[in-house]
PDB file of N, CA and C in Angstrom:
ATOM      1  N   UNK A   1      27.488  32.775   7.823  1.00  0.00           N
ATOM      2  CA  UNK A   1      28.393  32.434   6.739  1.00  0.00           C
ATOM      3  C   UNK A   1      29.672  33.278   6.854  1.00  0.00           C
ATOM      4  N   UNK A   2      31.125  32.877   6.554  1.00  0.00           N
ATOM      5  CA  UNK A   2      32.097  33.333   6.607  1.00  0.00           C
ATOM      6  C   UNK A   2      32.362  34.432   5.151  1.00  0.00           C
ATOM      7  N   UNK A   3      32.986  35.209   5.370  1.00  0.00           N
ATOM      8  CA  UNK A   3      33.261  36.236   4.123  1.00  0.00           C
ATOM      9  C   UNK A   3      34.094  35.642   3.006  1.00  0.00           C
ATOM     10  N   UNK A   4      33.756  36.079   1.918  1.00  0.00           N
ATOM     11  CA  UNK A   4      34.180  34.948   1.157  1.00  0.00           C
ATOM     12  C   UNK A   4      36.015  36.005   0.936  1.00  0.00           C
ATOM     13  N   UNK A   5      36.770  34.702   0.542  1.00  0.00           N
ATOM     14  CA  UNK A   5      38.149  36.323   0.456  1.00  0.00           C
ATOM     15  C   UNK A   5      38.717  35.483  -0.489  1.00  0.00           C
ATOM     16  N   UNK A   6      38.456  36.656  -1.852  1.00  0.00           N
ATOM     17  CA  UNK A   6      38.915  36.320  -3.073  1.00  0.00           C
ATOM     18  C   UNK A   6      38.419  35.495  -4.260  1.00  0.00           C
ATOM     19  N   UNK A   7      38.618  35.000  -4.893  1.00  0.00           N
ATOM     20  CA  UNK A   7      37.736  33.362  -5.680  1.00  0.00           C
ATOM     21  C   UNK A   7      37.614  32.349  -4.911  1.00  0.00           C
ATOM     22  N   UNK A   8      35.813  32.153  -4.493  1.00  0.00           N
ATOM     23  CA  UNK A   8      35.666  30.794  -3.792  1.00  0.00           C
ATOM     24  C   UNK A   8      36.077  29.322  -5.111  1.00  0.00           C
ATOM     25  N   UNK A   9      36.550  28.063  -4.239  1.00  0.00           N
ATOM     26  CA  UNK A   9      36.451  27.368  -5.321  1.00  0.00           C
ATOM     27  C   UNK A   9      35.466  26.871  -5.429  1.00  0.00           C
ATOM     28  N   UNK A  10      35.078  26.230  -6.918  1.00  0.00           N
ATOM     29  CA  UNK A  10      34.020  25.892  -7.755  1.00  0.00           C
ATOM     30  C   UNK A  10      32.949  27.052  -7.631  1.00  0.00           C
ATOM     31  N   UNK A  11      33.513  28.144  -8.000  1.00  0.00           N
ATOM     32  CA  UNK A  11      32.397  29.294  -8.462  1.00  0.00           C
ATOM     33  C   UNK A  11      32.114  29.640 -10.024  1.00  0.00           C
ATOM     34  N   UNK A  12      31.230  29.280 -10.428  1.00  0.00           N
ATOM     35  CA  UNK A  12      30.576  29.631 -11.235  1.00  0.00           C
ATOM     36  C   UNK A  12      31.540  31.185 -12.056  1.00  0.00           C
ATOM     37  N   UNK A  13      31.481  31.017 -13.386  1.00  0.00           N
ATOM     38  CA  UNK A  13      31.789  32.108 -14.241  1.00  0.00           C
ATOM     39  C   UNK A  13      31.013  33.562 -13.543  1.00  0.00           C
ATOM     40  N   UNK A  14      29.463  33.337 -13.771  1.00  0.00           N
ATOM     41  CA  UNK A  14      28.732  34.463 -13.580  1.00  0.00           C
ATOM     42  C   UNK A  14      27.962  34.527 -11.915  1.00  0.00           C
ATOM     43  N   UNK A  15      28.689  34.089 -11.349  1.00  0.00           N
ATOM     44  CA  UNK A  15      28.245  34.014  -9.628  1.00  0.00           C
ATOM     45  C   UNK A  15      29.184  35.022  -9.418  1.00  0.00           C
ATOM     46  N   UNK A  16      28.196  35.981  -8.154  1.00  0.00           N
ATOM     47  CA  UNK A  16      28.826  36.932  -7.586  1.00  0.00           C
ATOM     48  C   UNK A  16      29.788  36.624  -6.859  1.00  0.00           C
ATOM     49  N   UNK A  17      30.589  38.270  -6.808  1.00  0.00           N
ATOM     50  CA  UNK A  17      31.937  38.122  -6.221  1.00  0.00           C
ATOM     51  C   UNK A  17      31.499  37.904  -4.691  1.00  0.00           C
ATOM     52  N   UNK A  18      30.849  38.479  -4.234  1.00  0.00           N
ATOM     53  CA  UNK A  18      30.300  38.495  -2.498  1.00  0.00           C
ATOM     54  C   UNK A  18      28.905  38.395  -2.167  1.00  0.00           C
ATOM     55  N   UNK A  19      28.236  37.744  -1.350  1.00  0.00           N
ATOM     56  CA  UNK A  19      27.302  37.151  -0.759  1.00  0.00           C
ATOM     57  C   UNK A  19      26.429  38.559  -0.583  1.00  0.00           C
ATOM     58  N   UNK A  20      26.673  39.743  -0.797  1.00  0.00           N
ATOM     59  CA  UNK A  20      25.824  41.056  -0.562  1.00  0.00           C
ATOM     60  C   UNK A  20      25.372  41.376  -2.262  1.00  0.00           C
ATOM     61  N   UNK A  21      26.672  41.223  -3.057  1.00  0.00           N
ATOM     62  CA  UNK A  21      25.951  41.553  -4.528  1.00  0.00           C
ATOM     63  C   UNK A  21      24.958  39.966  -5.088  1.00  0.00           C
ATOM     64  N   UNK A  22      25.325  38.997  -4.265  1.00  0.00           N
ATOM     65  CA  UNK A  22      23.898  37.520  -4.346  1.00  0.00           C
ATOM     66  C   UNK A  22      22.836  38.244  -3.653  1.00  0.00           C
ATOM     67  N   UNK A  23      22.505  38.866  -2.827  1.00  0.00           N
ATOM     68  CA  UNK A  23      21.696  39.097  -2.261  1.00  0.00           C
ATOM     69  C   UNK A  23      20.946  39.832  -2.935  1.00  0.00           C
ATOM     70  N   UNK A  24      21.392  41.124  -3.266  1.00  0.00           N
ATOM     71  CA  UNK A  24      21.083  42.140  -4.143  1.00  0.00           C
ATOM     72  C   UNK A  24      20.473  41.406  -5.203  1.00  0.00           C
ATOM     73  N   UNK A  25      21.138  41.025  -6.155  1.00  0.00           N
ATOM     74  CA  UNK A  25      20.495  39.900  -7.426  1.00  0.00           C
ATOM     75  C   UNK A  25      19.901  39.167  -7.092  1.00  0.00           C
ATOM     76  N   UNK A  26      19.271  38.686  -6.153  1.00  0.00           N
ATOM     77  CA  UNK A  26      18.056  37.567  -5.819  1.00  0.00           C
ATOM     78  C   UNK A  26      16.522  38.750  -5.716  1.00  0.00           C
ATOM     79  N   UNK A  27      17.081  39.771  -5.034  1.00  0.00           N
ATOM     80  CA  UNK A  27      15.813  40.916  -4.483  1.00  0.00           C
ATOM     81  C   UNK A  27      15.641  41.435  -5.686  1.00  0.00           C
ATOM     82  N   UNK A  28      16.521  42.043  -6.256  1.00  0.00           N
ATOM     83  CA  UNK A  28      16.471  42.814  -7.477  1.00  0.00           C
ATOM     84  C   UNK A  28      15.785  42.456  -8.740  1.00  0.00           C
ATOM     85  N   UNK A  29      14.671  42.445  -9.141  1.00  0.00           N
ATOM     86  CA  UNK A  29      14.059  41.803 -10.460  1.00  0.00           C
ATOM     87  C   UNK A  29      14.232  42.750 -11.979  1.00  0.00           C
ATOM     88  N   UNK A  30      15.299  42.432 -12.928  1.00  0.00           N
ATOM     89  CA  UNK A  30      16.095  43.402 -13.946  1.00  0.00           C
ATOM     90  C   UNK A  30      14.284  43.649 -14.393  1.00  0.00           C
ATOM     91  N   UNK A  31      14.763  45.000 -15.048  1.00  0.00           N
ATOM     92  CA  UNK A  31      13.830  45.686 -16.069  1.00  0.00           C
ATOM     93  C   UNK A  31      13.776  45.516 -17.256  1.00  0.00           C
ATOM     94  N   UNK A  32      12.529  45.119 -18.086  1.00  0.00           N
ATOM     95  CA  UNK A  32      12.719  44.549 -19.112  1.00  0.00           C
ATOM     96  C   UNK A  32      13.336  45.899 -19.948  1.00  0.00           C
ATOM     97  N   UNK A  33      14.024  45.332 -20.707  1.00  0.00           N
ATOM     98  CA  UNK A  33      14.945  46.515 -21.874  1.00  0.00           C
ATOM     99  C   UNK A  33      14.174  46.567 -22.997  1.00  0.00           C
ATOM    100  N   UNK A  34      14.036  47.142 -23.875  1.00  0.00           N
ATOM    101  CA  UNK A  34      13.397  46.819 -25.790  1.00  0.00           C
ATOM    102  C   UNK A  34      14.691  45.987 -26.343  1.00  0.00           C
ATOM    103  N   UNK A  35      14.315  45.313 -26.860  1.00  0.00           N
ATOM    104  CA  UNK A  35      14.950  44.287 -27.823  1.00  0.00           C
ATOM    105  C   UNK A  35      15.173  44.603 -29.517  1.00  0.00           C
ATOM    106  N   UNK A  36      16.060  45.572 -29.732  1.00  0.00           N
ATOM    107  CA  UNK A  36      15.804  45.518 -30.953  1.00  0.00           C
ATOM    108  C   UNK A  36      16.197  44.656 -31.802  1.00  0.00           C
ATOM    109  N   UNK A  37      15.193  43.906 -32.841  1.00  0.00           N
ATOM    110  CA  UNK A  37      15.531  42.794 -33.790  1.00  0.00           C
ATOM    111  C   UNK A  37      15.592  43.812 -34.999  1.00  0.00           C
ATOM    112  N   UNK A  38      16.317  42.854 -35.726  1.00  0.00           N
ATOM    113  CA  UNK A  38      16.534  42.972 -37.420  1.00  0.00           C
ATOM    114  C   UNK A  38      14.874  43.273 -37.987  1.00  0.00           C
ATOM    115  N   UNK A  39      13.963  42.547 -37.659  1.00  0.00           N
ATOM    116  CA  UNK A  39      13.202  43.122 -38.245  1.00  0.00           C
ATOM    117  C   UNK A  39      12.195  44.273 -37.724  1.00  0.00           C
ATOM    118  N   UNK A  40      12.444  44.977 -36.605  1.00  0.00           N
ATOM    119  CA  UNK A  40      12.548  46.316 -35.759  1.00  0.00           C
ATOM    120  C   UNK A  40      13.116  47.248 -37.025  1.00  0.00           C
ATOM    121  N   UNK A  41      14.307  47.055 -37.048  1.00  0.00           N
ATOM    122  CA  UNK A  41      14.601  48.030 -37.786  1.00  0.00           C
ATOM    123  C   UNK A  41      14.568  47.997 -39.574  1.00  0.00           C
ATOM    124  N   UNK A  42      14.181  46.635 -40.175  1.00  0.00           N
ATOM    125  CA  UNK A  42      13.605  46.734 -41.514  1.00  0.00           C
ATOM    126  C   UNK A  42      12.147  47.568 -41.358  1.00  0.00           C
ATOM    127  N   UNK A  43      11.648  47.641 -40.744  1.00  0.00           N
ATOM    128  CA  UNK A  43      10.075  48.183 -40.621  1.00  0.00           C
ATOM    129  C   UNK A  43      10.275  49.736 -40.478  1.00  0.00           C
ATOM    130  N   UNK A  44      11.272  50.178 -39.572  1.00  0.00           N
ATOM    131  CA  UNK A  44      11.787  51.209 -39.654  1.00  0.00           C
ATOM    132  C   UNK A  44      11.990  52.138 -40.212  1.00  0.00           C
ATOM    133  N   UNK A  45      13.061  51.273 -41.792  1.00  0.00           N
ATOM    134  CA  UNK A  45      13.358  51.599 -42.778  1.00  0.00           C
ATOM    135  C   UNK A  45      12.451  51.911 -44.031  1.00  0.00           C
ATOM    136  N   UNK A  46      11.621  50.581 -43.821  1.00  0.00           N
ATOM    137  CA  UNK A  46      10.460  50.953 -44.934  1.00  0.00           C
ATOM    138  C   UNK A  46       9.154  51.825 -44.824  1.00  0.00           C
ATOM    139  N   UNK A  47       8.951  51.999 -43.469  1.00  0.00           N
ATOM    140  CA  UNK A  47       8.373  53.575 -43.014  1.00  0.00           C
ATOM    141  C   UNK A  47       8.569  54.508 -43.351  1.00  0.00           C
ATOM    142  N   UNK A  48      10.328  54.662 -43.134  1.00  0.00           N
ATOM    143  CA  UNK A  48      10.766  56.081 -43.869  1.00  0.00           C
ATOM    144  C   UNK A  48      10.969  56.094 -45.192  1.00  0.00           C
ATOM    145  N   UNK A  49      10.965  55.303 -45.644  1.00  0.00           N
ATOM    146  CA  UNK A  49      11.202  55.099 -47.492  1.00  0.00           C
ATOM    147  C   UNK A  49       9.854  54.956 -48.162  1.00  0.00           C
ATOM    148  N   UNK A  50       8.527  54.927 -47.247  1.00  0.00           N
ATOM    149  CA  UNK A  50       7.187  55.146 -47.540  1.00  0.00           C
ATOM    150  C   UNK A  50       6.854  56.197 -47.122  1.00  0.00           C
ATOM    151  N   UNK A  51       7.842  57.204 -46.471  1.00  0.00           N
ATOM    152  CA  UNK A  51       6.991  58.848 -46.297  1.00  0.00           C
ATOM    153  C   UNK A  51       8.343  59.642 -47.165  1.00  0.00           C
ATOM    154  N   UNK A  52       9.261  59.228 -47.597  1.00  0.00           N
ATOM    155  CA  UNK A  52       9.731  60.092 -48.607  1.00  0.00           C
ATOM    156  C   UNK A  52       8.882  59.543 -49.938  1.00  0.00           C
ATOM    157  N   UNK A  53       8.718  58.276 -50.142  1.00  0.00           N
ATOM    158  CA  UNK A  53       7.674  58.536 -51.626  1.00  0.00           C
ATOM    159  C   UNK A  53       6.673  59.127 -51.316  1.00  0.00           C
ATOM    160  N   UNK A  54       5.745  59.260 -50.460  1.00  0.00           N
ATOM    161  CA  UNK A  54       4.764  60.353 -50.116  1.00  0.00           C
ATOM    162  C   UNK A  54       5.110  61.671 -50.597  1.00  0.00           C
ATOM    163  N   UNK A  55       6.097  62.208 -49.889  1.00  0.00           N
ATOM    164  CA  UNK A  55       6.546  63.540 -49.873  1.00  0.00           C
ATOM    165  C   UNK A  55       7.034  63.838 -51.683  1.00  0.00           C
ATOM    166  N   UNK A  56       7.526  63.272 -52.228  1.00  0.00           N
ATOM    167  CA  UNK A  56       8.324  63.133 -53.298  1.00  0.00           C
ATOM    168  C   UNK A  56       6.929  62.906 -54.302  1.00  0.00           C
ATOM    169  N   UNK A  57       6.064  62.279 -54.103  1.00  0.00           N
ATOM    170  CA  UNK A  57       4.675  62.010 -54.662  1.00  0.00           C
ATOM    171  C   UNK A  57       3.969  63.660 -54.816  1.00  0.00           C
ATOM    172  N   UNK A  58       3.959  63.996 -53.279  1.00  0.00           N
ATOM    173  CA  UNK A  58       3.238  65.240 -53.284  1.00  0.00           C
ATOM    174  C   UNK A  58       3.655  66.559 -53.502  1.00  0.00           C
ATOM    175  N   UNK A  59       5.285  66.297 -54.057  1.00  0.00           N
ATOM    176  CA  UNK A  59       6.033  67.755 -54.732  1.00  0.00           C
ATOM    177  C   UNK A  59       5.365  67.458 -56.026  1.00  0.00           C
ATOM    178  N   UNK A  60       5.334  66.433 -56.710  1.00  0.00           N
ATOM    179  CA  UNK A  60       5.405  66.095 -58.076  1.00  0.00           C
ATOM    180  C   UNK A  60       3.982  66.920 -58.626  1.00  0.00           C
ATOM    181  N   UNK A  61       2.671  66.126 -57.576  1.00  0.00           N
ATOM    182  CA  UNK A  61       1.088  67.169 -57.824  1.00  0.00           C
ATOM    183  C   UNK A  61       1.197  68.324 -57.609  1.00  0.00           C
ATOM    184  N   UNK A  62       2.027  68.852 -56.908  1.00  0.00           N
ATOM    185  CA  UNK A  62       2.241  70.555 -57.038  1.00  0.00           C
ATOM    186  C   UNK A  62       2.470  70.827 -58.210  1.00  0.00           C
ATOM    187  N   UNK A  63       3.810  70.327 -58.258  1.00  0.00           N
ATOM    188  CA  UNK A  63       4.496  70.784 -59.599  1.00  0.00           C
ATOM    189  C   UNK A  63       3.710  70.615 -61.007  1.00  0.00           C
ATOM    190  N   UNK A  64       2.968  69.821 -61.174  1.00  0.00           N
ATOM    191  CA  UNK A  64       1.735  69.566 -62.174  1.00  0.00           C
ATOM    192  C   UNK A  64       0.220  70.553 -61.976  1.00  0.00           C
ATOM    193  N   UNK A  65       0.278  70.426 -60.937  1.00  0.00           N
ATOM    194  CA  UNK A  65      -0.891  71.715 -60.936  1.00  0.00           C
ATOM    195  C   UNK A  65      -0.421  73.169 -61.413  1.00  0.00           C
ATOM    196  N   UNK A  66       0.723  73.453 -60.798  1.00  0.00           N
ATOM    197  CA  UNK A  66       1.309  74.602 -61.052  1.00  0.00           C
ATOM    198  C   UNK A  66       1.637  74.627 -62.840  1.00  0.00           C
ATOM    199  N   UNK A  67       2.020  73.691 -63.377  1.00  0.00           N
ATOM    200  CA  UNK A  67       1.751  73.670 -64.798  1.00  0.00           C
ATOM    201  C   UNK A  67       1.055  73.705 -65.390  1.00  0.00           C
ATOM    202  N   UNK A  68      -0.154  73.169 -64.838  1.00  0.00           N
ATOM    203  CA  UNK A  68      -1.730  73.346 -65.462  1.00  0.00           C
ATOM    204  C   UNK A  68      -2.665  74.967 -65.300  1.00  0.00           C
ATOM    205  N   UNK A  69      -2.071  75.589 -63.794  1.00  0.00           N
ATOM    206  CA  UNK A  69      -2.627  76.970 -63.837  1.00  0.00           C
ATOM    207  C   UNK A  69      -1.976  77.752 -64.802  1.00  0.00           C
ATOM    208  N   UNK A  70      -0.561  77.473 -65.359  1.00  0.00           N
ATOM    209  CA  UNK A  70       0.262  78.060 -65.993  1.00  0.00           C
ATOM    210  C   UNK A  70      -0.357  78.181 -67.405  1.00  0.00           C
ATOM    211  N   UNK A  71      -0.733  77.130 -67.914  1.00  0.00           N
ATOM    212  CA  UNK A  71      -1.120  76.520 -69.383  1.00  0.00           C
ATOM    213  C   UNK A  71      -2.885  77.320 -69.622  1.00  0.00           C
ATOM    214  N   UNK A  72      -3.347  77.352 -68.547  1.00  0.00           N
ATOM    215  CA  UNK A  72      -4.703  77.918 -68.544  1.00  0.00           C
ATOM    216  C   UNK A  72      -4.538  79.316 -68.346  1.00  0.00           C
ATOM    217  N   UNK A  73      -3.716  80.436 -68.131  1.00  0.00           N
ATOM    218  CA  UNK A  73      -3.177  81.800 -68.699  1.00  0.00           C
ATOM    219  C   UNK A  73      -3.078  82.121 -70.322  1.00  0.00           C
TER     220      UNK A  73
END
């Protein structure tokens, strides 16, 4: 095959510029990436907004016990 020099015509938008980076992309099989969706990151969100009410839950029983050892003095 002859070298290609410059824009072949009728090439494709996403066709390589040269017959070595086609080559490459035929051998080459991409790696799958993570995909993050919208609901990736709602789940996310409501994870962390279910371990601050935890946390916020479990200052509150302190703070009530500590009133109750107080009251029993």
């Amino acid at each position: 095959l002859p070298k290609w020099l410059g824009e072949r015509p009728g090439k494709k938008k996403d066709a390589p510029e040269s017959p070595e980076e086609e080559e490459v992309k035929v051998d080459e099989e991409p790696e799958a990436e993570p995909v993050f969706t919208l609901d990736d990151e709602e789940e996310e969100e409501a994870e962390e907004e279910a371990e601050e009410e935890e946390e916020a839950e479990e200052e509150e029983e302190e703070e009530e016990e500590e009133e109750e050892e107080e009251e029993e003095e």
